[in-house]
Protein backbone atom coordinates (compact mmCIF):
# COMPACT_ATOMS: atom_id res chain seq x y z
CA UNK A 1 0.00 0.00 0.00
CA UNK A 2 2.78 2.50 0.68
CA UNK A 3 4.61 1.22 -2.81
CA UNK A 4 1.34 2.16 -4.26
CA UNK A 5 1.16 5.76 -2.53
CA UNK A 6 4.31 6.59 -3.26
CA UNK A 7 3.97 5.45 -6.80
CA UNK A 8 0.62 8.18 -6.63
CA UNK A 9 2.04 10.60 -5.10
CA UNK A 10 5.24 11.39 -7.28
CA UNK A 11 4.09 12.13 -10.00
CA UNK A 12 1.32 14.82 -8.41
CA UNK A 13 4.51 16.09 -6.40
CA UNK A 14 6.60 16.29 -9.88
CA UNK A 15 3.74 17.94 -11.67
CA UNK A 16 3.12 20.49 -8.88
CA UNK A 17 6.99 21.71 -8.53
CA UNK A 18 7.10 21.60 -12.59
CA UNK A 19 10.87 20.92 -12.84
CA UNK A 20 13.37 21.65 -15.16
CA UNK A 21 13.07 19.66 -18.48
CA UNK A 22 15.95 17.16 -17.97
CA UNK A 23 18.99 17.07 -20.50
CA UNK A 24 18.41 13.90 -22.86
CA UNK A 25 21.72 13.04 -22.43
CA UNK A 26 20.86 12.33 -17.98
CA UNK A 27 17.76 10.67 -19.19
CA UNK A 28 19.27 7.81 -21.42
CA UNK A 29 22.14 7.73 -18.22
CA UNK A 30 18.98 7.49 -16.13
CA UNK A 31 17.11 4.90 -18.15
CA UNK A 32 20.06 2.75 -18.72
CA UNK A 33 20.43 2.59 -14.47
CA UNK A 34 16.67 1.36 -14.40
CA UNK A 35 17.26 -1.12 -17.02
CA UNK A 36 20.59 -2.57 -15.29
CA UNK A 37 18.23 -2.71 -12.14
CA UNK A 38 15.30 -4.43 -13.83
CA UNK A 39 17.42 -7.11 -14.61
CA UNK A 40 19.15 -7.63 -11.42
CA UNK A 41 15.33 -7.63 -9.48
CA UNK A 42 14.70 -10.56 -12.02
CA UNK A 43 17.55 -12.30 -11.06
CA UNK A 44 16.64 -12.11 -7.98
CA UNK A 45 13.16 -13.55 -8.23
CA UNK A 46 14.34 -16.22 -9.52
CA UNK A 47 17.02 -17.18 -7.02
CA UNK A 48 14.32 -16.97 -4.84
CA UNK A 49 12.19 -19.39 -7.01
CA UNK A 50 15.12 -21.89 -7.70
CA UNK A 51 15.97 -22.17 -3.78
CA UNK A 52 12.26 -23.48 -3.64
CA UNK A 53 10.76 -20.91 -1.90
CA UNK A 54 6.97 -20.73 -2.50
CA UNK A 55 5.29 -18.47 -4.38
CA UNK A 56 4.28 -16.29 -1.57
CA UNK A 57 7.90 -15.73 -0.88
CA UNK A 58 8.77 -14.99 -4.47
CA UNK A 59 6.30 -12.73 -4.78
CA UNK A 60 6.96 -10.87 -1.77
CA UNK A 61 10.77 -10.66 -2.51
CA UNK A 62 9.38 -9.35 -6.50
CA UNK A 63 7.38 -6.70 -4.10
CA UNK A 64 10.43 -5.53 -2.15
CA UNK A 65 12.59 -5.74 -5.33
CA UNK A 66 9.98 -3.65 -7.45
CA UNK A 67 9.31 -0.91 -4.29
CA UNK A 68 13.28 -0.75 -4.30
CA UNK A 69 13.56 -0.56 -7.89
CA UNK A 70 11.10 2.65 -7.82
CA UNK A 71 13.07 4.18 -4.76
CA UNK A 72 15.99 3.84 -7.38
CA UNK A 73 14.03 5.37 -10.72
CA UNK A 74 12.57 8.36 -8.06
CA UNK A 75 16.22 8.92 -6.94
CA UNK A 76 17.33 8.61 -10.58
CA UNK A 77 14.89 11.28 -11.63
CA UNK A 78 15.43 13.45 -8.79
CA UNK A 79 19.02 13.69 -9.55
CA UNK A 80 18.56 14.26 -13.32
CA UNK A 81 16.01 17.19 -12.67
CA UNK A 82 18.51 18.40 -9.52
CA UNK A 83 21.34 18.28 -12.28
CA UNK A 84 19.24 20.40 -14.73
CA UNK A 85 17.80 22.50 -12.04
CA UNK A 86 21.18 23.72 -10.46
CA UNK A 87 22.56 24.13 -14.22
CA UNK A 88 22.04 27.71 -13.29
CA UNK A 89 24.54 27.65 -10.74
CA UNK A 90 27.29 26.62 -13.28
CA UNK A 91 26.89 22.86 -12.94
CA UNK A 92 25.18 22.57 -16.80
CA UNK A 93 28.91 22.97 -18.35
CA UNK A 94 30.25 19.95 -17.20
CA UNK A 95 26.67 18.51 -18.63
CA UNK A 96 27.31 19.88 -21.41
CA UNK A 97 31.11 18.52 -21.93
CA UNK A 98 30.13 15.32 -20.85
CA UNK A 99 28.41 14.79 -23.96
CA UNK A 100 31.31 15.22 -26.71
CA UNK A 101 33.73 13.41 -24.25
CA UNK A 102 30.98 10.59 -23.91
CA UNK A 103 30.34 10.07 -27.49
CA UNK A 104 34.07 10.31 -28.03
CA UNK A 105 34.58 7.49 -25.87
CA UNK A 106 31.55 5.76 -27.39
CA UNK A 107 33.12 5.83 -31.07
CA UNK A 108 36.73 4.59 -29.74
CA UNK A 109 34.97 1.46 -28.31
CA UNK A 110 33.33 1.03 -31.37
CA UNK A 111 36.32 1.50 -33.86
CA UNK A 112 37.87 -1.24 -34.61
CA UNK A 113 42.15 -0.48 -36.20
CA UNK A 114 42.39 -1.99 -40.54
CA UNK A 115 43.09 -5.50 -40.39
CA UNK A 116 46.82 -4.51 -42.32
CA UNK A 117 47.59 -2.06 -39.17
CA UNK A 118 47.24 -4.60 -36.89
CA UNK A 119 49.69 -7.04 -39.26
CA UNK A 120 51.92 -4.91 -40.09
CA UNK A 121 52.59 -3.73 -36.39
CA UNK A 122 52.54 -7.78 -35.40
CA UNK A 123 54.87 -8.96 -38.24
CA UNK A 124 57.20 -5.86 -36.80
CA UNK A 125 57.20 -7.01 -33.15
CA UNK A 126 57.74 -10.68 -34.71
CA UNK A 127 61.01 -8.95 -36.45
CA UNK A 128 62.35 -7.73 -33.30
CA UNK A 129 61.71 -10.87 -31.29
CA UNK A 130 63.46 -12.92 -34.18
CA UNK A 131 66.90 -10.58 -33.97
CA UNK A 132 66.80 -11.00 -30.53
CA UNK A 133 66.83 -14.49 -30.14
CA UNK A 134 69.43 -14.50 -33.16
CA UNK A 135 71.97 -12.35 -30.76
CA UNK A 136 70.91 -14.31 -27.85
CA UNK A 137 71.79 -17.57 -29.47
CA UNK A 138 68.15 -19.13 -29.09
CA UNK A 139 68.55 -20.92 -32.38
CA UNK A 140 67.03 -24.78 -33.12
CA UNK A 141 70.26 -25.60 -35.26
CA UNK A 142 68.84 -29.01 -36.59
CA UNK A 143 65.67 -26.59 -37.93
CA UNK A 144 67.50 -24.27 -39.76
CA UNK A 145 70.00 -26.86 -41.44
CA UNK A 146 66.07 -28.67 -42.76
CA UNK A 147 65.05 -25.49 -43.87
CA UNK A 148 68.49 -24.36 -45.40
CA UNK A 149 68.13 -27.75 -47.70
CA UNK A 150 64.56 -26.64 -48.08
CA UNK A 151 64.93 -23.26 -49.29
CA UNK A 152 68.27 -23.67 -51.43
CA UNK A 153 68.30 -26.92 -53.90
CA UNK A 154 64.92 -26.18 -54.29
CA UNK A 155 64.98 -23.05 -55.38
CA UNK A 156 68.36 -23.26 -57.11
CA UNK A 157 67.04 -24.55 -60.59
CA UNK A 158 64.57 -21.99 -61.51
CA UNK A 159 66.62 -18.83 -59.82
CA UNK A 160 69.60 -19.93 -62.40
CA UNK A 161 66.91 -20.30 -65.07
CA UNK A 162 65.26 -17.21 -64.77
CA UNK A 163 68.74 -15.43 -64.70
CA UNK A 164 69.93 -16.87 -67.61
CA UNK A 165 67.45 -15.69 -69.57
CA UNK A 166 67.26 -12.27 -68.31
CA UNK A 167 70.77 -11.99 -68.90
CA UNK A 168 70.24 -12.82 -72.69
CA UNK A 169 67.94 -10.33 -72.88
CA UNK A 170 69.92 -7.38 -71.63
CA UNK A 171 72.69 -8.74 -73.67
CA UNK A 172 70.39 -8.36 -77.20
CA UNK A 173 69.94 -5.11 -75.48
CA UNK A 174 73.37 -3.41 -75.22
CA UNK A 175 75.13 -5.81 -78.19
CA UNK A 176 72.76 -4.22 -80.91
CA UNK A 177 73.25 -0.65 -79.03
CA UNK A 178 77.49 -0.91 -78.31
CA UNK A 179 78.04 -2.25 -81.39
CA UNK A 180 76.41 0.77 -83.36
CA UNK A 181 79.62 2.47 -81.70
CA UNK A 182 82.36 0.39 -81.59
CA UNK A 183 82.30 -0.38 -77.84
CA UNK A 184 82.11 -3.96 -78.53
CA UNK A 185 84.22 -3.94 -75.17
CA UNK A 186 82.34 -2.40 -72.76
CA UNK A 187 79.47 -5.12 -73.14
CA UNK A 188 81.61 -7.26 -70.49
CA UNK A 189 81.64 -4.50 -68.12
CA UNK A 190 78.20 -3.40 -68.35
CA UNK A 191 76.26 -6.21 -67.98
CA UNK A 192 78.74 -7.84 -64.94
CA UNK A 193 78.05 -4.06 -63.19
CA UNK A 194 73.97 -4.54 -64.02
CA UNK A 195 74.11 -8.20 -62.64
CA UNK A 196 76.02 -7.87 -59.51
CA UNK A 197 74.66 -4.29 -58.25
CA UNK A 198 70.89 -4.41 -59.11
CA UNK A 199 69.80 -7.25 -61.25
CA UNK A 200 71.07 -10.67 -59.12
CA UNK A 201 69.97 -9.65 -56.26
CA UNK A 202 66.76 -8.49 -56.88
CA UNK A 203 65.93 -11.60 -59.26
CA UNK A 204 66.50 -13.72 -56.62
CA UNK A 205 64.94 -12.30 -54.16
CA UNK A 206 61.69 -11.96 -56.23
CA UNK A 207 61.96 -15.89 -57.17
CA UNK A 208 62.81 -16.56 -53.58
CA UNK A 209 59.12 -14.48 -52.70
CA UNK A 210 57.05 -16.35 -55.01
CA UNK A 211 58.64 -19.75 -54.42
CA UNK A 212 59.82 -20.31 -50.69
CA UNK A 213 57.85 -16.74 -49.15
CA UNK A 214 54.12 -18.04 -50.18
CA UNK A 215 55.02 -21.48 -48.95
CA UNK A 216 56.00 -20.26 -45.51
CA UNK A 217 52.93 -17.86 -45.36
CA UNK A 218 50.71 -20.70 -46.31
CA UNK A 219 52.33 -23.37 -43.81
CA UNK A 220 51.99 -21.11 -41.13
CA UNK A 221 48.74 -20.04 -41.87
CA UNK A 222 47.49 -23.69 -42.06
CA UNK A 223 49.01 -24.13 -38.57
CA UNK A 224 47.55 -21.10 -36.98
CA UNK A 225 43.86 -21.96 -38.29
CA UNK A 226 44.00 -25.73 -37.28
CA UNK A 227 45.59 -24.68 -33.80
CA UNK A 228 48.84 -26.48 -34.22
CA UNK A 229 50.32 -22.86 -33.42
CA UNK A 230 48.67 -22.98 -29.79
CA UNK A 231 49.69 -26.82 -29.20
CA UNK A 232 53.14 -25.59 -29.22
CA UNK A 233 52.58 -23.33 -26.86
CA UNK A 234 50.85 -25.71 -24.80
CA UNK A 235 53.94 -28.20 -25.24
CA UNK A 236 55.77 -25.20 -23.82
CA UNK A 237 57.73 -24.59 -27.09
CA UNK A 238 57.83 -21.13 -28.20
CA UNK A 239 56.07 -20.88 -32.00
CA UNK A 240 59.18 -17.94 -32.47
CA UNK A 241 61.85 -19.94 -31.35
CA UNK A 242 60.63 -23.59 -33.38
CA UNK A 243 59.00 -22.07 -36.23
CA UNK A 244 59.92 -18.53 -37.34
CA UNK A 245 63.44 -17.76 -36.31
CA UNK A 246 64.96 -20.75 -38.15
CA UNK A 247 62.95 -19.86 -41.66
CA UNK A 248 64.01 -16.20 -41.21
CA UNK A 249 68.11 -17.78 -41.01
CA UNK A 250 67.37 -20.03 -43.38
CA UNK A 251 66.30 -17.32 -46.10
CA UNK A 252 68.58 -14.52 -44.98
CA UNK A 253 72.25 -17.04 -45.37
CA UNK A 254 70.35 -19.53 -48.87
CA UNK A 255 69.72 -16.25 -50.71
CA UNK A 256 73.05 -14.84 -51.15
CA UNK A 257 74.49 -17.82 -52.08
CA UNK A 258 71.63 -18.38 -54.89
CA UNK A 259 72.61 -14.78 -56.06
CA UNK A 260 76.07 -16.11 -56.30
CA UNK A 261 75.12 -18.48 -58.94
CA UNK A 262 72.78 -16.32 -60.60
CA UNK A 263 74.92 -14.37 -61.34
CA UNK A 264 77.60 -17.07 -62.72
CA UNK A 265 74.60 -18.22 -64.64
CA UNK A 266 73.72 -14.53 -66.16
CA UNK A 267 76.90 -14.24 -67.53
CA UNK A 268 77.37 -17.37 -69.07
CA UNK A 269 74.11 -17.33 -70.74
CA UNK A 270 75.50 -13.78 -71.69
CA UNK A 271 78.78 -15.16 -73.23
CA UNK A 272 77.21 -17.88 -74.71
CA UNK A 273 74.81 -15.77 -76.56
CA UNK A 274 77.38 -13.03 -77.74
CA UNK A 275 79.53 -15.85 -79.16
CA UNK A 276 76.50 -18.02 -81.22
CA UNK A 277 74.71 -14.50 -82.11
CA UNK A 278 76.70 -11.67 -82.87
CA UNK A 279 80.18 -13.38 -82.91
CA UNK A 280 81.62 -11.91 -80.02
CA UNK A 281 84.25 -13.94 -78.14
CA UNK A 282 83.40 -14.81 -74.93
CA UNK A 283 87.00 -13.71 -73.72
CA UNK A 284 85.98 -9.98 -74.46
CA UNK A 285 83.16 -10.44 -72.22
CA UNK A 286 84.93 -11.97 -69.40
CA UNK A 287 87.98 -9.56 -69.76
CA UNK A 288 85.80 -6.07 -69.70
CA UNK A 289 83.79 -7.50 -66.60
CA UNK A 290 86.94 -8.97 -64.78
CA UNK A 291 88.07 -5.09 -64.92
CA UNK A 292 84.90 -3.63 -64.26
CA UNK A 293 84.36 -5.24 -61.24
CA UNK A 294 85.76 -4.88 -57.83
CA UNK A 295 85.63 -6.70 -54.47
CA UNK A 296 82.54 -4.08 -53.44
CA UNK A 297 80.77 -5.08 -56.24
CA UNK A 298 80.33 -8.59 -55.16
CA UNK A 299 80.03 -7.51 -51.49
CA UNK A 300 77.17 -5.62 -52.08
CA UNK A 301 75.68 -8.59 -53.82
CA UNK A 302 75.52 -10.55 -50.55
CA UNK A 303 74.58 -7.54 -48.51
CA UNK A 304 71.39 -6.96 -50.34
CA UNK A 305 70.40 -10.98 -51.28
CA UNK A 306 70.66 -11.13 -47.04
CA UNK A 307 68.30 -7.97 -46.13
CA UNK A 308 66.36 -9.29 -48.85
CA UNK A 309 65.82 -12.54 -47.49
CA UNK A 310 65.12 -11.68 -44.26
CA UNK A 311 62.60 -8.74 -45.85
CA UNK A 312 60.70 -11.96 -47.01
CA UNK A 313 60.90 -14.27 -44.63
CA UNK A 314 59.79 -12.15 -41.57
CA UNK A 315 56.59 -10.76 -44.29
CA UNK A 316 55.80 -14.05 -44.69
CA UNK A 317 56.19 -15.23 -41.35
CA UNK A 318 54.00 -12.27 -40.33
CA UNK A 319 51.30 -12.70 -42.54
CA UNK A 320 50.89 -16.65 -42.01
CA UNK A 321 50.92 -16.43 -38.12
CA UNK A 322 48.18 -13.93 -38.27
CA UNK A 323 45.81 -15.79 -40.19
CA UNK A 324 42.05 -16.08 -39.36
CA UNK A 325 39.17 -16.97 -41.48
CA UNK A 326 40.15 -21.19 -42.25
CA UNK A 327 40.54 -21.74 -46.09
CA UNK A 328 40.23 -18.97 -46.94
CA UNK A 329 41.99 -16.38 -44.83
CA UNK A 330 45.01 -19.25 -45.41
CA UNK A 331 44.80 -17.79 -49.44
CA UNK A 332 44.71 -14.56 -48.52
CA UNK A 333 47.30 -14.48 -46.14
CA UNK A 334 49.49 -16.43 -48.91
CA UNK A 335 48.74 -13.77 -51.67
CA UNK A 336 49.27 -10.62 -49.36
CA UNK A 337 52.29 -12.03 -48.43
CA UNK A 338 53.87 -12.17 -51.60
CA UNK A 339 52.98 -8.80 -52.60
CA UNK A 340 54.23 -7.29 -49.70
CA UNK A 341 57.15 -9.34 -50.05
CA UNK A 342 57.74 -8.17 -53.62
CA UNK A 343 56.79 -3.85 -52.83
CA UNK A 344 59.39 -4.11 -49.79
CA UNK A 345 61.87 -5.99 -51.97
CA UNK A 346 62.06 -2.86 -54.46
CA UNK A 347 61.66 -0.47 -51.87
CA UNK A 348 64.98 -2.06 -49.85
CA UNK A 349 66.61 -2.12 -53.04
CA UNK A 350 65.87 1.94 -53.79
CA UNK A 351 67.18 2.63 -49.78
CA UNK A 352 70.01 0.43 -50.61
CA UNK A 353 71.32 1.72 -53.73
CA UNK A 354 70.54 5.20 -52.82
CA UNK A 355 71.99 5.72 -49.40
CA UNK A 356 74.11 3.20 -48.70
CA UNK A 357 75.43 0.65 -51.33
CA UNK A 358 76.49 3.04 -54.64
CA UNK A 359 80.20 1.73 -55.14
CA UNK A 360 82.30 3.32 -56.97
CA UNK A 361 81.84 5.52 -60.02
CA UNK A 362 84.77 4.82 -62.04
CA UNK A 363 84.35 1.37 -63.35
CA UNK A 364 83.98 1.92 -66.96
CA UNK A 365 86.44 4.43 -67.50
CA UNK A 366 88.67 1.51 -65.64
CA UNK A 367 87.81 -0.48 -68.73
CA UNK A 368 88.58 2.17 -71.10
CA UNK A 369 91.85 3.22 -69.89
CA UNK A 370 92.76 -0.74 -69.89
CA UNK A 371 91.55 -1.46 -73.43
């Protein structure tokens, strides 16, 4: 009966002080406290109900839940209208900021960061926990050696193929130009220069993406999507330590040496080529390159084939250990791997060559002052 009064009487006591109208903003606050406290008088009923109390006692606890549940809407009320009431006084500014700051906070729960954000900064960390390890000596030795023979014999055959013919080409290239003015002997120099600086390397590398990169991005994938990734850590075995750090070794100390006889095979294709085609001897060529190059040349070979393969081996690595979605994020993961692979490849090149690894300037007129 005095639930029932009060219930009466507030609103005639509202209607007769005629309050304030409240700010909407304190009324979906207030509305959002009755609706928390709804469901916790519910919860309680049926506590009550599931201890086996009878129905007299569930309804009277429903009675003392409902006449606290208005004591709790009547205080929620008063203190909206007292909010919007004193606003006068100067408390309707911080009202008022609450609102922007609120819906602020409401959009940053609700944003989620791109997908490739969240990758990119993963495969990063991944990088840095991989060097580590490698200066701390945390390295599975027998892994690497498997993927060593995995990644070079493998990939061997088709890196040698590929530069054979690209050497052919840039040898129609500068044969039909040099010859036009008698610098038959230059051809040597020019194309050993264009192999060992820019060309080797970044052949390689690119063959090394599509061939050994996708592999590892779609192995890992496979393993994070069937949970094989979390049964290592279950065995207490690191994923980094078993998994990542010996593929990133394994790429960054096979590549150089395939760039090695990429470029061994550019030149002979080269050669071979000059010799059936144009009747150049082969001597010429190896003569003009012999003086072309120098020590640097070769150096800067290996330096770029090794930041190139660990460029694609920690992308790849990335990419598969971050895979979600089954089949299907496992193909996606594969294919953004190996573009990302190939736009960082040309990018590390361009830093490279830029700032870095130019060599000397002075290789040509070497050859011209010998001939």
């Amino acid at each position: 009966g005095s639930a029932v009064s009060s219930r009466s009487s507030a609103p005639a006591g509202a209607g007769a002080a005629q309050p304030h109208k409240p700010h909407r903003w304190n009324i979906v606050v207030a509305r959002e406290g009755v609706r928390r406290r709804r469901g916790h008088v519910a919860r309680r009923v049926l506590r009550t109900a599931e201890r086996g109390g009878g129905a007299g006692d569930a309804e009277g606890e429903g009675t003392a839940a409902h006449a606290e549940e208005e004591r709790a809407t009547s205080s929620s009320g008063a203190e909206v209208s007292g909010e919007d009431v004193g606003g006068g006084n100067g408390s309707a500014e911080p009202t008022a900021a609450a609102g922007p700051l609120a819906s602020v906070k409401a959009w940053l729960s609700a944003w989620s960061p791109p997908r490739f954000l969240v990758r990119a900064i993963a495969t990063f960390f991944m990088g840095g926990q991989t060097a580590w390890r490698v200066v701390n000596g945390r390295v599975h030795e027998k892994n690497v050696n498997e993927q060593i023979a995995r990644v070079g014999p493998q990939t061997m055959g088709v890196t040698m193929l590929t530069a054979a013919f690209v050497g052919m080409v840039f040898t129609i290239q500068f044969v039909k130009e040099f010859t036009k003015i008698g610098l038959q002997k230059q051809i040597g120099a020019v194309l050993a220069l264009s192999f060992s600086r820019e060309l080797t390397p970044v052949i390689s590398a690119i063959i090394m993406a599509g061939r050994v990169g996708s592999a590892i991005a779609a192995e890992l994938g496979t393993m994070v999507v069937s949970e094989q990734w979390d049964a290592l850590r279950v065995l207490r075995t690191d994923p980094i330590d078993y998994l990542i750090v010996p593929r990133v070794l394994a790429c960054m100390i096979a590549l150089p040496i395939l760039a090695v006889f990429a470029f061994v095979a550019a030149m002979a294709a080269s050669a071979m080529l000059a010799k059936l085609h144009y009747a150049i001897p082969p001597y010429i060529i190896y003569e003009s390159a012999c003086k072309a190059l120098v020590p640097f040349d070769i150096i800067s070979m290996c330096i770029k084939s090794v930041v190139f393969g660990g460029l694609v081996a920690i992308i790849s690595c990335g990419w598969g250990s971050t895979t979600t979605g089954g089949a299907k994020g496992v193909g996606e993961s594969t294919t953004a791997a190996v573009v990302i692979s190939l736009v960082g490849i040309f990018v590390a090149d361009f830093v490279l060559s830029f700032y870095i690894l130019q060599g000397p300037s002075d290789a040509l007129k070497r050859v011209a002052s010998a001939g």
